[in-house]
N, C-alpha and C. Protein backbone atom coordinates (compact mmCIF):
# COMPACT_ATOMS: atom_id res chain seq x y z
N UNK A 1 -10.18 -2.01 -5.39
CA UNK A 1 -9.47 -2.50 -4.23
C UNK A 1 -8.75 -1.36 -3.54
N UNK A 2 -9.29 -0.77 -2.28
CA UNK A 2 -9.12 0.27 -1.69
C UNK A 2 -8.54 1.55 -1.79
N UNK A 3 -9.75 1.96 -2.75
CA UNK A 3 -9.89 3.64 -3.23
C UNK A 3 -8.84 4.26 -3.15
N UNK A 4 -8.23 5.02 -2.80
CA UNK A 4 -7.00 6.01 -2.77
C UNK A 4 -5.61 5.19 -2.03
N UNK A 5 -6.10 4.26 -1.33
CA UNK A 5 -4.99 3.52 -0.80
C UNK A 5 -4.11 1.94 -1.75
N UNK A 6 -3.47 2.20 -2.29
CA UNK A 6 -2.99 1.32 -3.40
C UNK A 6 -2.28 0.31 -2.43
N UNK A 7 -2.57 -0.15 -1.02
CA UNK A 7 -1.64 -1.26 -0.29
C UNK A 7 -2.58 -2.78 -1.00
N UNK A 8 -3.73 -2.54 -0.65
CA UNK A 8 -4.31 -3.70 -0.89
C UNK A 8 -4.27 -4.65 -2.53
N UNK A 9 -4.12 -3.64 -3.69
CA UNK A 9 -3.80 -3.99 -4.84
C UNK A 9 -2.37 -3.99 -5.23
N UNK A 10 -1.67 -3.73 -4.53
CA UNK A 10 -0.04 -3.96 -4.38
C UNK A 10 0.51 -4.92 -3.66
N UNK A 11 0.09 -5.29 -2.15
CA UNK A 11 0.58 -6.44 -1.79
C UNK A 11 -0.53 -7.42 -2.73
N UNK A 12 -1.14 -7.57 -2.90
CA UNK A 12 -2.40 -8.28 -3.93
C UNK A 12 -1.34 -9.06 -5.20
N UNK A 13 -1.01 -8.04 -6.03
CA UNK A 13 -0.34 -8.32 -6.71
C UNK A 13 1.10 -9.25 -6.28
N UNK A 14 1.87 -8.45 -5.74
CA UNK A 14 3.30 -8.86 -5.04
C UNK A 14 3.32 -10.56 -5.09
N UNK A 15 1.88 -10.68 -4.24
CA UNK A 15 1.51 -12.38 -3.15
C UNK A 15 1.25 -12.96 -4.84
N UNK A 16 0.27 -12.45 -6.50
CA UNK A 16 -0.10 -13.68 -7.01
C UNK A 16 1.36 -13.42 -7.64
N UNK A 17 2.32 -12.23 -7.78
CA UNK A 17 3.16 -12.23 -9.29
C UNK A 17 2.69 -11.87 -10.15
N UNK A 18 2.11 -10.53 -9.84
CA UNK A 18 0.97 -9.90 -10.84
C UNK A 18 2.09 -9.11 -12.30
N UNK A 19 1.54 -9.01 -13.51
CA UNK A 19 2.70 -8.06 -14.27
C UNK A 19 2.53 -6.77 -14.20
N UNK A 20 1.53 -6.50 -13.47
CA UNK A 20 1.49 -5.20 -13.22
C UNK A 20 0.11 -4.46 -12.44
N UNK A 21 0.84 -3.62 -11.70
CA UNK A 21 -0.33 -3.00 -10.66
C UNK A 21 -0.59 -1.47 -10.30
N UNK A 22 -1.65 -1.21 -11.07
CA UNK A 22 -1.75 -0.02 -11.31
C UNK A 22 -2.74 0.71 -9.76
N UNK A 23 -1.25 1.70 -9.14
CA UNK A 23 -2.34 2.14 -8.23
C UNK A 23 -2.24 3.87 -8.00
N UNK A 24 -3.20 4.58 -6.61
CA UNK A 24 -3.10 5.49 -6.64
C UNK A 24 -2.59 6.75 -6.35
N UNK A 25 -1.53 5.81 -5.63
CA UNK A 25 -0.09 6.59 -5.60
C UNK A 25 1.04 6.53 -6.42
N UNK A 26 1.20 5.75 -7.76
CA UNK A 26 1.80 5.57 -8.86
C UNK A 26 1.38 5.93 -9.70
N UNK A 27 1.15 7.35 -10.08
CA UNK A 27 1.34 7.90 -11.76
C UNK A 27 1.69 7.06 -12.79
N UNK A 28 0.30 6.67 -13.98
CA UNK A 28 1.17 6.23 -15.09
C UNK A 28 0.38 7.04 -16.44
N UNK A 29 0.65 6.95 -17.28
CA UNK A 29 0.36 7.48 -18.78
C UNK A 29 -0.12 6.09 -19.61
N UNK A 30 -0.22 6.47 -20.84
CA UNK A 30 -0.42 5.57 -21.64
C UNK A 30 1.00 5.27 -22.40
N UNK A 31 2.08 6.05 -21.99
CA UNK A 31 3.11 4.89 -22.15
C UNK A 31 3.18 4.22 -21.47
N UNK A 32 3.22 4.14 -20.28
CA UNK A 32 3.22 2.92 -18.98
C UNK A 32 2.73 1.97 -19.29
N UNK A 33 1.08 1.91 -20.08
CA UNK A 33 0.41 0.66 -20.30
C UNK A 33 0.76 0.01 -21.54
N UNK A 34 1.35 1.03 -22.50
CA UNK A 34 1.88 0.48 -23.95
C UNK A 34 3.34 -0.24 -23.19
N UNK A 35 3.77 -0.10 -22.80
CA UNK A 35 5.04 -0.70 -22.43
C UNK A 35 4.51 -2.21 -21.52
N UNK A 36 3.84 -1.93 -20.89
CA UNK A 36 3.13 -2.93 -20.13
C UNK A 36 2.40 -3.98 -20.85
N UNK A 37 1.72 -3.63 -21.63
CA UNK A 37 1.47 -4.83 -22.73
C UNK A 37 2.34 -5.28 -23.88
N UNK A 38 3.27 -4.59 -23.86
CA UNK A 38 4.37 -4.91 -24.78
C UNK A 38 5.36 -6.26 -23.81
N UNK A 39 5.75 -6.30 -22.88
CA UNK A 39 6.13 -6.59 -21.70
C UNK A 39 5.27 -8.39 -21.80
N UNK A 40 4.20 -8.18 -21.86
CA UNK A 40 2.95 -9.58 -21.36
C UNK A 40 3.44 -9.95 -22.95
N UNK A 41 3.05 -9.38 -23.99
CA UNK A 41 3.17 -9.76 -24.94
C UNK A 41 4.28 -10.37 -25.47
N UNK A 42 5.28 -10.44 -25.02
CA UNK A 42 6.97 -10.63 -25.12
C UNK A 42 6.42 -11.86 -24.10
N UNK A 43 6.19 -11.84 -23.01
CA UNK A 43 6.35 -12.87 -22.00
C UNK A 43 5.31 -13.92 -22.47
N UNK A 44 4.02 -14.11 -22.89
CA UNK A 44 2.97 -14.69 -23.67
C UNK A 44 4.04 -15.58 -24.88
N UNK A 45 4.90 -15.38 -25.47
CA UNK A 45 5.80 -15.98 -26.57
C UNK A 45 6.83 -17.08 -26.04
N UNK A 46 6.57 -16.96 -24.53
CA UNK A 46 8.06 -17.43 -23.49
C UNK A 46 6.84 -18.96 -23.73
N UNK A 47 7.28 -19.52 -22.56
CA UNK A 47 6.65 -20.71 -21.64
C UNK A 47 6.12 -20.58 -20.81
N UNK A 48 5.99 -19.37 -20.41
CA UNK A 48 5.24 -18.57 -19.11
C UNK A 48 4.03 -18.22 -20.09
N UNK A 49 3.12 -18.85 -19.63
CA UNK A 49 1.53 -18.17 -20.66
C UNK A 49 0.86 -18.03 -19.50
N UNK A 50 0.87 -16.97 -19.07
CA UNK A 50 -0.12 -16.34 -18.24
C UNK A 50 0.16 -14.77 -17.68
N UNK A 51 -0.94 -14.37 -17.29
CA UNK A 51 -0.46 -12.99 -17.00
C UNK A 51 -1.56 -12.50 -15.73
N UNK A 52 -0.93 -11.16 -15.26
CA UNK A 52 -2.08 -10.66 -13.93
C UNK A 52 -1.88 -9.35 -14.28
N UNK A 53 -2.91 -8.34 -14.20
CA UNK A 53 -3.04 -7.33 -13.92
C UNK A 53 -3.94 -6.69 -13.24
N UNK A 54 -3.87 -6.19 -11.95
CA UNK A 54 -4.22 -5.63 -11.32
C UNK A 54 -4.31 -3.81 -11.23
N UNK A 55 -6.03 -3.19 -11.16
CA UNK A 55 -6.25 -1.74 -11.25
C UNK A 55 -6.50 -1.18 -10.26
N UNK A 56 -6.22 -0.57 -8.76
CA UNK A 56 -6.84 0.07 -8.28
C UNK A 56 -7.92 0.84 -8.74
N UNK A 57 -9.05 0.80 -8.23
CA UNK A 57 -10.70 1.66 -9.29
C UNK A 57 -9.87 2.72 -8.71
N UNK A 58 -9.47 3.58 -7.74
CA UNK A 58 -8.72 5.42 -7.76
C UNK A 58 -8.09 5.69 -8.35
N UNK A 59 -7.10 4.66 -9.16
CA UNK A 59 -5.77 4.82 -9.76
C UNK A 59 -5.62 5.72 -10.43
N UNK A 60 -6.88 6.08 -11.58
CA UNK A 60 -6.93 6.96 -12.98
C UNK A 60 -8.38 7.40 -13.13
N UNK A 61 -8.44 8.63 -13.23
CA UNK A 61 -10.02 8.82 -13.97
C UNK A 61 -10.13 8.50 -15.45
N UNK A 62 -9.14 8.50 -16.20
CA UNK A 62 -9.26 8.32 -17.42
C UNK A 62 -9.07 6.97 -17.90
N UNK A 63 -8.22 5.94 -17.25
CA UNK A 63 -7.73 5.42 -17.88
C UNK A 63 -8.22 3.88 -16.48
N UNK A 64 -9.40 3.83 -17.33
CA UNK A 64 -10.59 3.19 -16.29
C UNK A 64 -10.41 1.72 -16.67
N UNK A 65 -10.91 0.59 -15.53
CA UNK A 65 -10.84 -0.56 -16.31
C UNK A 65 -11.12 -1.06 -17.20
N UNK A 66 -12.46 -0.63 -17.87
CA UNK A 66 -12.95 -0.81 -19.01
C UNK A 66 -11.71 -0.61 -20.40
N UNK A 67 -11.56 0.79 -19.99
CA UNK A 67 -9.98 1.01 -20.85
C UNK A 67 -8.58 0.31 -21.10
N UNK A 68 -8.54 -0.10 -19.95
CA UNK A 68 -7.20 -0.77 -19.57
C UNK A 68 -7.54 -2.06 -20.49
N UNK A 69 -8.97 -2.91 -20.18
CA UNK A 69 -9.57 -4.22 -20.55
C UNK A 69 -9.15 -4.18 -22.23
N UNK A 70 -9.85 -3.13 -22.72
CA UNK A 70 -9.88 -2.99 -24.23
C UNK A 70 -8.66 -2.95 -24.86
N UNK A 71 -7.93 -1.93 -24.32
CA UNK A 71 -6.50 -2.12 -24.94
C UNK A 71 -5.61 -3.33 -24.71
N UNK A 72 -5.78 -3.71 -23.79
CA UNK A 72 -4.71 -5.08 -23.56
C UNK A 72 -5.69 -5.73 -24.73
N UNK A 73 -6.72 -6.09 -24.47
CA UNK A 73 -7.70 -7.38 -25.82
C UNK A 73 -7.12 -6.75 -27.13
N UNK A 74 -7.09 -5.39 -27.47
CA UNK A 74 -6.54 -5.14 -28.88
C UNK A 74 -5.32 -5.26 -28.93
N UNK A 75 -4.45 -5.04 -28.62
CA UNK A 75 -2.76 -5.06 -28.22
C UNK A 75 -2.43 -6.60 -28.14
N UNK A 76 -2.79 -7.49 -27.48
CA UNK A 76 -3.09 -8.43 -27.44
C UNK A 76 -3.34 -10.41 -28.19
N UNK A 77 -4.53 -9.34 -29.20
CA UNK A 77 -5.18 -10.29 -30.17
C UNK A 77 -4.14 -11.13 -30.73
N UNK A 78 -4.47 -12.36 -31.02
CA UNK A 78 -3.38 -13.08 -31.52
C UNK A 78 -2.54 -13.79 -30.54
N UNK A 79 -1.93 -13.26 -29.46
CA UNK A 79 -1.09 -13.97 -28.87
C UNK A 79 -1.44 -14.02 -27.38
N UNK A 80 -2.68 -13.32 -26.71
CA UNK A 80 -3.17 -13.54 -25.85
C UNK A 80 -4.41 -13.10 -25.39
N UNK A 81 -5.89 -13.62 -24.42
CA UNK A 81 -7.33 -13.26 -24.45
C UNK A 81 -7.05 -12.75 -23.09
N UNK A 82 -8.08 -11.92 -22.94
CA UNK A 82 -8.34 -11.09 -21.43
C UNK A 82 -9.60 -11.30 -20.96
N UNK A 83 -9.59 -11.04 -19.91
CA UNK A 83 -10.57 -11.67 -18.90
C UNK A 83 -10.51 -10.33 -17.89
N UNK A 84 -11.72 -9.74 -17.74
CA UNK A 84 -11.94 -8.74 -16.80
C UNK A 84 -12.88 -9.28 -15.68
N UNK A 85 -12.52 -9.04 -14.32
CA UNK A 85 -13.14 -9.51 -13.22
C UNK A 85 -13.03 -8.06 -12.14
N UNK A 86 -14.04 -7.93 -11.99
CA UNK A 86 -14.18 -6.38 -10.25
C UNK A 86 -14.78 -7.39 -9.78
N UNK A 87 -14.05 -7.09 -8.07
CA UNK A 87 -14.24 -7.78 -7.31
C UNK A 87 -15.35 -7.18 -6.31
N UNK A 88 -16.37 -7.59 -5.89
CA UNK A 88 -17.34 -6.72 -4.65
C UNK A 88 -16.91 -6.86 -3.82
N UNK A 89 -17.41 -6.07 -2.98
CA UNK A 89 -17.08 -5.70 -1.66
C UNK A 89 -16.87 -7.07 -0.64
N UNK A 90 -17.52 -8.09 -0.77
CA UNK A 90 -17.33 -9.17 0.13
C UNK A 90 -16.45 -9.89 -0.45
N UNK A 91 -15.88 -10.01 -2.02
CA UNK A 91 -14.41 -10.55 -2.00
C UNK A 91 -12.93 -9.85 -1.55
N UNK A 92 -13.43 -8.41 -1.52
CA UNK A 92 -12.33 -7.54 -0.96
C UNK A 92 -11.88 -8.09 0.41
N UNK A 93 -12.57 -8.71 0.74
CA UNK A 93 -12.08 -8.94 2.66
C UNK A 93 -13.53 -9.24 3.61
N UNK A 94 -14.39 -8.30 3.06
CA UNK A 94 -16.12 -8.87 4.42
C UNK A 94 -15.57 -8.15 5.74
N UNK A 95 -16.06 -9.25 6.33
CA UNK A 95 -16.03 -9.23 7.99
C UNK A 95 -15.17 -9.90 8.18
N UNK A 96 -14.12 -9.61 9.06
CA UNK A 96 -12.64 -9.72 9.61
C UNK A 96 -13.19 -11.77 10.26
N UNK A 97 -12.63 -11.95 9.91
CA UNK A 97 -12.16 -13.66 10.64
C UNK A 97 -11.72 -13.83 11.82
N UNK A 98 -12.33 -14.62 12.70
CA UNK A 98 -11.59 -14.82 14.23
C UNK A 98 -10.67 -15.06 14.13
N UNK A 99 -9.50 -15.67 13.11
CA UNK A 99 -8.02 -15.57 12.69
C UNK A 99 -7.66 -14.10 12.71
N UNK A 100 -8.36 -13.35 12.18
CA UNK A 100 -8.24 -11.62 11.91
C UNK A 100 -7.83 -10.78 13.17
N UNK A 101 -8.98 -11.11 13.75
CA UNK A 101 -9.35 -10.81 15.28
C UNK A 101 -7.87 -10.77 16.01
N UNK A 102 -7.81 -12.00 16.29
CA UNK A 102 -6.98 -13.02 17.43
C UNK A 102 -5.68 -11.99 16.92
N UNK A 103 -5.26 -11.95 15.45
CA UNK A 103 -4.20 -11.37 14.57
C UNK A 103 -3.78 -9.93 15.15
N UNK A 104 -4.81 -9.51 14.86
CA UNK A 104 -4.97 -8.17 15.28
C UNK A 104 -4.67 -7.64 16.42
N UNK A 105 -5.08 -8.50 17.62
CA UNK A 105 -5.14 -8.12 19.49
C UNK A 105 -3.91 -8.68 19.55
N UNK A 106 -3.38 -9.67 18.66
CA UNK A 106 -1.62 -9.72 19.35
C UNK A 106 -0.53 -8.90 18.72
N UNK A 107 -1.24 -8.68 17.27
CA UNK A 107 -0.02 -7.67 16.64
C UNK A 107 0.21 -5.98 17.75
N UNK A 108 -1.23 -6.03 18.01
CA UNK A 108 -1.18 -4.67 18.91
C UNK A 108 -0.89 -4.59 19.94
N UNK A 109 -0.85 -5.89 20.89
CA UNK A 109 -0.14 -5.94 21.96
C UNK A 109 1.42 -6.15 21.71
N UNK A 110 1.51 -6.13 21.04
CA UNK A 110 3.40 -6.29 20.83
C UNK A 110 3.41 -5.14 20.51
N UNK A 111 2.99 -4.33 19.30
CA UNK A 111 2.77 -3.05 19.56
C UNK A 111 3.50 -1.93 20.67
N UNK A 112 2.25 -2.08 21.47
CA UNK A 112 2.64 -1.79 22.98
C UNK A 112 4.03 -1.94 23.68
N UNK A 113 4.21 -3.13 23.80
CA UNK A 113 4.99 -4.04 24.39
C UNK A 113 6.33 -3.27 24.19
N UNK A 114 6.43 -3.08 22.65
CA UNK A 114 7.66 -1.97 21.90
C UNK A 114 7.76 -0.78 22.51
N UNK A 115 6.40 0.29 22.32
CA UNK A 115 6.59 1.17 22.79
C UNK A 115 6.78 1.16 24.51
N UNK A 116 6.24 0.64 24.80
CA UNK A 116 6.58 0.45 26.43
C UNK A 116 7.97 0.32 26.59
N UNK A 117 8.50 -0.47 26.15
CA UNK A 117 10.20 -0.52 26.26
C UNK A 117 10.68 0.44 25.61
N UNK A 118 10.91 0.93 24.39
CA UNK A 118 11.39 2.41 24.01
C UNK A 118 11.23 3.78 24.86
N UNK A 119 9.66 3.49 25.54
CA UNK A 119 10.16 4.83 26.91
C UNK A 119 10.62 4.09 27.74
N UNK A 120 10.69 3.18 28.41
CA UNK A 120 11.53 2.72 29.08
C UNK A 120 13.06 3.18 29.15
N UNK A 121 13.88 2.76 27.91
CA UNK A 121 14.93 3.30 27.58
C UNK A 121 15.47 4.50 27.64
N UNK A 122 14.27 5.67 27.23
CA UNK A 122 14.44 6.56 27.13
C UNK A 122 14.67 7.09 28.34
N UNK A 123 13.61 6.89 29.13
CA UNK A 123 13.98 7.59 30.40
C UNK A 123 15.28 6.83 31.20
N UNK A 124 15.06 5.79 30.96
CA UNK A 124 17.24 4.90 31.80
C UNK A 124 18.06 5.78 31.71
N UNK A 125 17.95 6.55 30.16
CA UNK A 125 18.97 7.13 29.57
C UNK A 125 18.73 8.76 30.17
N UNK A 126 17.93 9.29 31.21
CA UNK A 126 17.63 10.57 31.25
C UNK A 126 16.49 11.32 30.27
N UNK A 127 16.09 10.69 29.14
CA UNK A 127 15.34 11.05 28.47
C UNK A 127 13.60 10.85 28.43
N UNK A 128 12.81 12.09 28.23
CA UNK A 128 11.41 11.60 28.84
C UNK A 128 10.78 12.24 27.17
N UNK A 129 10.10 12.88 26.78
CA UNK A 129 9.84 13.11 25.36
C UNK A 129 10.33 14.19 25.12
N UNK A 130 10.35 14.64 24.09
CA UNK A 130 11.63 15.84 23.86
C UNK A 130 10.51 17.31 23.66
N UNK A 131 11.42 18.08 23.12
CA UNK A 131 10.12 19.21 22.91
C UNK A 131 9.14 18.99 22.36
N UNK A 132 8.12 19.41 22.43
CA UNK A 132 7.10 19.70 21.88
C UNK A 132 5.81 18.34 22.42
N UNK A 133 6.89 17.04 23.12
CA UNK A 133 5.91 15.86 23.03
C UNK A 133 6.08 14.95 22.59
N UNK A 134 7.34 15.32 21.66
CA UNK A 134 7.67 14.11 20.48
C UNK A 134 8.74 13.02 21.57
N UNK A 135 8.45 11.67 20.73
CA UNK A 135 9.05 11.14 21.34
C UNK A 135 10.90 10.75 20.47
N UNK A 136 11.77 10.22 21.72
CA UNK A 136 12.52 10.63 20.85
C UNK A 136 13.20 9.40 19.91
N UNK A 137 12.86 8.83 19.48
CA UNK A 137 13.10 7.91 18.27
C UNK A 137 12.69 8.48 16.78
């Protein structure tokens, strides 16, 4: 869930209440994941029996899903089963939805709308972009 960019497996997570989301702008070790299944495993004993974990595939060269899968199932055994699922490319998202669309052409016209009024301001105030081009906010 989008290679070097860890937004999509982070808000992903955030939206189900994932216990953890490993991506590729977050450094972790194999303490991270020993702590992390220590964590499910403590929570698995509660009334809460369930768990999410989410991998960005960029996250780690080493420490691959297959890896992640195995150790949680051994760490695990006894007090909770794992279930590995990769998602293809057409559950990642597909082709954008005329909801998508429609989403999209108004988020960006407001967009606009912002920046249009911020130079606006700027110049009320005497101000047009500052050196170099930049604007000045």
């Amino acid at each position: 869930m989008g290679g070097y960019c860890g937004y999509l497996a982070n808000m992903g997570g955030l939206a189900a209440g994932a216990d953890a989301a490993y991506i590729f702008e977050e450094p972790f070790d194999i303490r991270d994941l020993q702590s992390n299944v220590e964590h499910l495993t403590e929570k698995m004993k509660t009334t809460i029996q369930r768990g999410l974990v989410l991998r960005n595939e960029s996250c780690s060269e080493n420490y691959t899903t297959d890896f992640i899968y195995q150790l949680y199932s051994e760490e695990g055994k006894g007090v909770f089963d794992c279930r590995k699922n990769v998602l293809g490319h057409m559950q990642q998202g597909g082709a954008p939805s005329p909801f998508d669309r429609n989403f999209g052409t108004k988020i960006s016209a407001r967009a606009m709308e912002w920046i249009t009024v911020k130079l606006k301001e700027a110049r009320g105030r005497g101000k047009g972009t500052g050196e170099g081009g930049r604007l000045p906010w």
